[in-house]
Protein backbone atom coordinates (compact mmCIF):
# COMPACT_ATOMS: atom_id res chain seq x y z
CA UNK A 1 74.58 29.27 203.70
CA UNK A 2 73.18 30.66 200.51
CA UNK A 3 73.35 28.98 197.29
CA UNK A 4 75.50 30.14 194.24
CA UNK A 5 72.93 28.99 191.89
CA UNK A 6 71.37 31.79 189.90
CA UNK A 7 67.43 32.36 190.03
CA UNK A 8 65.58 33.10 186.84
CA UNK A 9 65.10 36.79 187.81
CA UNK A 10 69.04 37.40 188.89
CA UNK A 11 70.12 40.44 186.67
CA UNK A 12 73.40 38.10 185.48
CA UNK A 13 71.24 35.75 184.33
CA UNK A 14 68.93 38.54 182.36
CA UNK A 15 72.08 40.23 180.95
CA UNK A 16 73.58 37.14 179.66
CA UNK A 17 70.39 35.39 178.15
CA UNK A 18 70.28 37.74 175.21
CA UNK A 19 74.16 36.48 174.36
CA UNK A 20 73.30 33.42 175.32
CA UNK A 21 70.36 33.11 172.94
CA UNK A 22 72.64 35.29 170.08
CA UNK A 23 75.40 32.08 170.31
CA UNK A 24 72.18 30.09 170.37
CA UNK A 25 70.69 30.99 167.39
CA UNK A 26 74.03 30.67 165.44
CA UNK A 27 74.82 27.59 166.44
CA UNK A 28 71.66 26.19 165.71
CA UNK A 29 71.57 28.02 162.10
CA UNK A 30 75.09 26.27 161.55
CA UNK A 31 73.61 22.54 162.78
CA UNK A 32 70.47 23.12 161.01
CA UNK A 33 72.43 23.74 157.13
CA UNK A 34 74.57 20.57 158.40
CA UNK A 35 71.59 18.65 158.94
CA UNK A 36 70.23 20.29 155.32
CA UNK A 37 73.16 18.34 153.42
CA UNK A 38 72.04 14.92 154.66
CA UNK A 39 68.91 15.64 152.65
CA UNK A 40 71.20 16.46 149.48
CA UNK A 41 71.24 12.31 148.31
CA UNK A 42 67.40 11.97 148.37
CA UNK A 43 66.88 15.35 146.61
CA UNK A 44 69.75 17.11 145.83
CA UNK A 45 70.77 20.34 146.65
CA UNK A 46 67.63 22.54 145.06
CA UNK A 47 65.54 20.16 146.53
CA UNK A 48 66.97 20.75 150.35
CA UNK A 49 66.94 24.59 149.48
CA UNK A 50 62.99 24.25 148.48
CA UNK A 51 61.77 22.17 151.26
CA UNK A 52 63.69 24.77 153.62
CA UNK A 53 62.52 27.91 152.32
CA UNK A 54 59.18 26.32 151.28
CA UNK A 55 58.21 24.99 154.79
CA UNK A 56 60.03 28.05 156.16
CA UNK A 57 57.18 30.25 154.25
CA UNK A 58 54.52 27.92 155.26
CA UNK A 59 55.36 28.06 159.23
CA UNK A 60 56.20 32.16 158.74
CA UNK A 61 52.76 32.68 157.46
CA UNK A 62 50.58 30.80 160.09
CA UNK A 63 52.38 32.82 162.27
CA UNK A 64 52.38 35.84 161.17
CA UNK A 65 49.43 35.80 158.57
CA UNK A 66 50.81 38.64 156.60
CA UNK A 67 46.99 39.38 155.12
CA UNK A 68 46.09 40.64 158.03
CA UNK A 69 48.08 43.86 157.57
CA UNK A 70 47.79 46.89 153.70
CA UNK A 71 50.08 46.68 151.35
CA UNK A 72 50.50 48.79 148.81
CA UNK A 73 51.58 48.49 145.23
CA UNK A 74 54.77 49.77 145.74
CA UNK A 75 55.57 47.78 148.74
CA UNK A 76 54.37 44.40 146.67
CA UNK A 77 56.97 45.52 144.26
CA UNK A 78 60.02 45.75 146.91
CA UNK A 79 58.60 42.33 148.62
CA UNK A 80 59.33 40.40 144.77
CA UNK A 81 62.84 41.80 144.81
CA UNK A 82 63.33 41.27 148.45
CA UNK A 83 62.05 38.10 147.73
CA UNK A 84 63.76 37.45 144.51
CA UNK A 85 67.20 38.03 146.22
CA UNK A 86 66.52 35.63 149.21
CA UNK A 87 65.55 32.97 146.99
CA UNK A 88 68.66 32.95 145.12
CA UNK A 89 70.94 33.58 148.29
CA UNK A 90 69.40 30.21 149.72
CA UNK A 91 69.89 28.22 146.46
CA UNK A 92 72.97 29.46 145.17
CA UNK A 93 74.48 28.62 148.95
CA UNK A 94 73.01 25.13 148.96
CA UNK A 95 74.80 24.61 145.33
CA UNK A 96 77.71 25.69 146.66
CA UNK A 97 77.59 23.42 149.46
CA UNK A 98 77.34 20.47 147.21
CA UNK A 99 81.29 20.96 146.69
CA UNK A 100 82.96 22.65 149.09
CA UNK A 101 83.31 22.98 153.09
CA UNK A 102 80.15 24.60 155.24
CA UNK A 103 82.59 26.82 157.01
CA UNK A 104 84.28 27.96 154.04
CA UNK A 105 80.83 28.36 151.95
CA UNK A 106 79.95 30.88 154.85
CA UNK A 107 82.93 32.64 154.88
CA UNK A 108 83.29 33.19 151.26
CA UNK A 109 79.23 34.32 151.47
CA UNK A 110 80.03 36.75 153.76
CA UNK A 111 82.27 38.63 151.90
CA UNK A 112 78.78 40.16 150.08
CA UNK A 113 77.95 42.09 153.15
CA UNK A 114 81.18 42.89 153.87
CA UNK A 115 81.73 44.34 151.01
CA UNK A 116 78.43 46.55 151.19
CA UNK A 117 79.66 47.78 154.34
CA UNK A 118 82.76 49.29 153.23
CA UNK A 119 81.89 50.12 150.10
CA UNK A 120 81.60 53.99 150.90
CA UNK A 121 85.16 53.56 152.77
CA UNK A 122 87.56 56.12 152.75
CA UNK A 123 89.64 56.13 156.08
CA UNK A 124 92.49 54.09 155.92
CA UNK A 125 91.74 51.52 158.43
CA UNK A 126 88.81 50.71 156.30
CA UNK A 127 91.54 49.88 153.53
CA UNK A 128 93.69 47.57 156.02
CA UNK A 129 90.04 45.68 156.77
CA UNK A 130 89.83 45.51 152.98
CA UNK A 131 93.00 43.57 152.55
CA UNK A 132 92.42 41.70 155.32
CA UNK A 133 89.32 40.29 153.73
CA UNK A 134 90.85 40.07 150.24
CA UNK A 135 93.80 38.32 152.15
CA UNK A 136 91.37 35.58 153.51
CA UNK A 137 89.85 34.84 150.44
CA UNK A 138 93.18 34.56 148.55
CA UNK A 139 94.20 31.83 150.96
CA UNK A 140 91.35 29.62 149.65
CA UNK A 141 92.90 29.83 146.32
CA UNK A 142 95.01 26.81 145.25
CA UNK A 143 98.04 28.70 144.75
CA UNK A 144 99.71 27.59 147.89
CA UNK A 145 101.86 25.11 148.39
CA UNK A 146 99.89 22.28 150.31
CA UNK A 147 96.51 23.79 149.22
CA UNK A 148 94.00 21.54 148.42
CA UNK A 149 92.24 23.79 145.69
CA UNK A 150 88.68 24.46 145.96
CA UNK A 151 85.77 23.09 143.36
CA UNK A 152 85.22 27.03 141.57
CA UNK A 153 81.65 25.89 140.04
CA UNK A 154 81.27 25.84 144.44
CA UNK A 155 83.43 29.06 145.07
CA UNK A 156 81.04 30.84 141.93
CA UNK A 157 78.16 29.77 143.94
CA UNK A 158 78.76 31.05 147.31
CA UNK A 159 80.29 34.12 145.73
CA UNK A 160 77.01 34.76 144.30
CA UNK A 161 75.34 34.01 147.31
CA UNK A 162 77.57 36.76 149.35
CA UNK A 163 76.30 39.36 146.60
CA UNK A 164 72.88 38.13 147.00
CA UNK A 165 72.97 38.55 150.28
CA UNK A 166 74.58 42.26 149.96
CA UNK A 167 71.05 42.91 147.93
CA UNK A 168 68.76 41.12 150.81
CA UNK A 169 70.21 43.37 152.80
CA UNK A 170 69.60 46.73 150.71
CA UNK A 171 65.96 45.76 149.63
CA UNK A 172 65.43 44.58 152.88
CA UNK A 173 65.88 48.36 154.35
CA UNK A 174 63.61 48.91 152.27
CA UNK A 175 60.94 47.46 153.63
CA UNK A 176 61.92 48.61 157.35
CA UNK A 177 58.71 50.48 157.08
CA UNK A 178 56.52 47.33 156.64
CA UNK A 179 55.41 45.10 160.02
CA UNK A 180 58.25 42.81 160.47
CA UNK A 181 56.31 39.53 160.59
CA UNK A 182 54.34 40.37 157.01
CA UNK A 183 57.88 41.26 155.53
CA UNK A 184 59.61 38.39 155.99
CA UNK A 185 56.53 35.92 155.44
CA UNK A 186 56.22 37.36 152.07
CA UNK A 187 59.36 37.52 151.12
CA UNK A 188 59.77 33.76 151.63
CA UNK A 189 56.50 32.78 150.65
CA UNK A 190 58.49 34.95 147.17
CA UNK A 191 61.87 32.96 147.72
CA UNK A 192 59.94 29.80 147.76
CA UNK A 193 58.25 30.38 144.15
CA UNK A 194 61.51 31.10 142.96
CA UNK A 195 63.08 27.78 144.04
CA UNK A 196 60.39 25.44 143.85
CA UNK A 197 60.49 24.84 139.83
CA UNK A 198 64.07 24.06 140.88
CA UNK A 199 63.40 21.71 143.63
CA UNK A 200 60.83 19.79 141.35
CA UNK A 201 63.03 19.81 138.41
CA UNK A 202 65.57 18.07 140.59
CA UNK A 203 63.69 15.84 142.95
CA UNK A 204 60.34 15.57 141.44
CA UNK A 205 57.76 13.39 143.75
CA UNK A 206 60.47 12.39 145.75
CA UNK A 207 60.31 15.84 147.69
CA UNK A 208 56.55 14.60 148.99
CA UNK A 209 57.67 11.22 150.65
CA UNK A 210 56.36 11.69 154.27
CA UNK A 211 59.95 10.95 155.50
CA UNK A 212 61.40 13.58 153.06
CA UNK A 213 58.81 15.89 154.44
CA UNK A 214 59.40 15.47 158.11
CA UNK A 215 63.20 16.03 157.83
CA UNK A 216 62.89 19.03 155.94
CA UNK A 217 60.52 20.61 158.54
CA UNK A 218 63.37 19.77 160.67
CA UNK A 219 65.69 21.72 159.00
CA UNK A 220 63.32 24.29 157.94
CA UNK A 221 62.55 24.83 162.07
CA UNK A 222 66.58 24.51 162.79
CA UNK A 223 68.04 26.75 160.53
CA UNK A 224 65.20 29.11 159.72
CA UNK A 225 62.45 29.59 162.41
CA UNK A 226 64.38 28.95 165.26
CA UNK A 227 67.63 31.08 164.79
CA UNK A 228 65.57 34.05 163.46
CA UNK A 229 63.20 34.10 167.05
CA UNK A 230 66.46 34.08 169.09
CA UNK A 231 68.15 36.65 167.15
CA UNK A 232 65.53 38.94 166.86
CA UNK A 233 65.51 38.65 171.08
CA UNK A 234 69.10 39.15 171.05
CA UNK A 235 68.86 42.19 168.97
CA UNK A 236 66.41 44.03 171.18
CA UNK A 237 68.56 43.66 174.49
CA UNK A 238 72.34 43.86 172.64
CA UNK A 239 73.41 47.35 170.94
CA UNK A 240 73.79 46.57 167.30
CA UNK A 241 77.25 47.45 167.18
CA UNK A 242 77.86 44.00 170.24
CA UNK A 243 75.43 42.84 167.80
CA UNK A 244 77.36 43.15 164.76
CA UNK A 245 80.73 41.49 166.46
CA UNK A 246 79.17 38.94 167.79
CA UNK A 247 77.76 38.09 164.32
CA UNK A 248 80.68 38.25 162.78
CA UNK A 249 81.93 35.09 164.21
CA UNK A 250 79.20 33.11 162.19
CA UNK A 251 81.75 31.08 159.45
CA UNK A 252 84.30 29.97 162.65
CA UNK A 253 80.76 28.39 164.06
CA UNK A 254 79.66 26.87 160.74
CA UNK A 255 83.56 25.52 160.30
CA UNK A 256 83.26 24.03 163.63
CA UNK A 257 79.79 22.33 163.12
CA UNK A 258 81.02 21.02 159.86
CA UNK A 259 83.51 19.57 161.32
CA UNK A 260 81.84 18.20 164.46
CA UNK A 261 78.36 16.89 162.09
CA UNK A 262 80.41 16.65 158.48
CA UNK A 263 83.42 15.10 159.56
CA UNK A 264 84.96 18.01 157.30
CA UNK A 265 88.50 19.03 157.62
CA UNK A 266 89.70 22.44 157.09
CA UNK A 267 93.86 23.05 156.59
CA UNK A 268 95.36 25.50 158.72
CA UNK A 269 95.64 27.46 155.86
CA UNK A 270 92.11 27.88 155.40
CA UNK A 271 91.17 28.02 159.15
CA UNK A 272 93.27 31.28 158.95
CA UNK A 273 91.51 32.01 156.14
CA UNK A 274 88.26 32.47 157.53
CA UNK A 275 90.15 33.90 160.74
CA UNK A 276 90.76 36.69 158.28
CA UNK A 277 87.91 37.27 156.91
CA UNK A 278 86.30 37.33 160.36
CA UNK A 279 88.84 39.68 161.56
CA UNK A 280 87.89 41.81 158.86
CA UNK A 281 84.01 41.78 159.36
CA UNK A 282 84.67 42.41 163.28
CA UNK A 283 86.87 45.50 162.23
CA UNK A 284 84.18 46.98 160.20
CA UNK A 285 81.52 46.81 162.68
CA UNK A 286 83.49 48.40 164.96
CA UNK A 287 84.77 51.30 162.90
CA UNK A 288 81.52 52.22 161.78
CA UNK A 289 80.56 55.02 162.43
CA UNK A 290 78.08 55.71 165.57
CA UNK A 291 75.00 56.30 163.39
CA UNK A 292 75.59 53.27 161.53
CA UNK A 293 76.25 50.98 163.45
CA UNK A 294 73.62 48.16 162.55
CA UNK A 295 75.28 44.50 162.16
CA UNK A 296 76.53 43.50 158.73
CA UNK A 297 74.10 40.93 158.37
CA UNK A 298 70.12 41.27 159.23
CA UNK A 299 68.50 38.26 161.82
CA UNK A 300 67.86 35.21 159.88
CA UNK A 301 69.47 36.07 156.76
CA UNK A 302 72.24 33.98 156.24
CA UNK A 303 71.09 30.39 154.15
């Protein structure tokens, strides 16, 4: 009698591995930025967000070693802002995860791309999504009975970070052109200038202690390196618009490992809240229309 196992060459097992390593990759992007905040009482936050995105350039460029491939002037000049923007997206998020919830910090960051992808709405479902998002993001305000009211200075932060990433995103198409390994090794090799003054401001020598070191590579591999490989092999076996949903569903995950690694507790209020704003980001991938149909967020974007 034949085994139900599955062998490594069944076609259910090659159809779901691409899902499996989509989930996998967002699950280990959520542990990885829960993992990030243990780091925030030896350096504080701009010191996480600079090992992260400095040892995240570092591991980028021996693989990729962007100076192997031209670049022009112009493209130089759309890495910086590409760059610029990713830097800030990382440290803003990491401020605003000083103060408030991981799960919440994502879903109030994702409200940047959302936003970009309906800003050229005009049917009327695209309205209801809209509201639904605005909805979700009204329920984190503490003017509800019961409502534990969020820190702003935090809310400011990962707002910024959501419009941050809205611009990754742009001056990221911009460089679709470019090789995708030299594009993304420069533009965090960029991001890390931009937060390093920060980091060192903050932390000083403290971010060089071998122990320091070693856990940020950690997190730097966990929530940068390793997400981005399985989502990029995710995206070339899933249509972008299965993509897209799938994605969507990234602040439920980072709720659930905050609660799970943080010990952080979410109200039903603001579990609905990010329910919402889910909801919303789901509805707008799938209402797209058919030639635009890429996700709302890019592979190893989010902070």
């Amino acid at each position: 009698m034949s085994s139900p196992t599955l062998s490594l060459n069944s076609p259910r097992l090659s159809v779901a591995l691409p899902y499996l390593a989509l989930v996998g990759g967002m699950v280990s992007l959520a542990v990885g930025t829960s993992f990030a905040k243990g780091l925030f009482p030896l350096v504080g936050a701009e010191g996480t967000a600079a090992l992260r995105v400095g040892l995240s350039a570092l591991v980028l460029i021996a693989i990729w070693r962007p100076w192997r491939f031209a670049l022009t002037r112009a493209d130089a000049g759309r890495v910086v802002l590409y760059g610029l923007v990713l830097g800030l997206m990382n440290l803003s998020f990491y401020m605003a995860l000083r103060t408030i919830p991981l799960g919440l910090a994502i879903a109030i960051e994702f409200s940047g791309p959302l936003a970009l992808a309906l800003i050229h709405s005009r049917k009327l479902v695209h309205f209801a999504l809209v509201g639904l998002a605005v909805a979700g993001l009204a329920m984190l305000l503490p003017i509800w009975s019961g409502v534990e009211g969020l820190d702003p200075v935090g809310v400011a932060y990962a707002a910024f970070a959501g419009l941050c990433w809205a611009l990754y995103i742009v001056f990221g198409k911009r460089l679709s052109h470019m090789h995708a390994g030299q594009s993304v090794a420069l533009g965090m090799s960029t991001a890390a200038l931009v937060i390093l003054p920060f980091g060192v401001s903050t932390a000083g020598v403290a971010l060089l202690a071998p122990s320091v070191l070693l856990l940020g590579l950690g997190v730097a591999l966990v929530s940068s390196a390793l997400p981005y490989s399985l989502e990029m092999i995710a995206l070339r076996h899933i249509p972008k618009r299965t993509f897209g949903v799938l994605l969507s569903v990234e602040p439920a995950i980072g709720a659930m490992a905050g609660m799970v690694l943080l010990h952080e507790q979410l109200s039903p209020l603001q579990w609905l809240a990010i329910g919402c704003i889910v909801a919303a980001s789901i509805g707008a991938v799938l209402t797209a229309p058919r030639g635009q149909t890429q996700p709302l967020t890019e592979p190893g974007a989010p902070a």
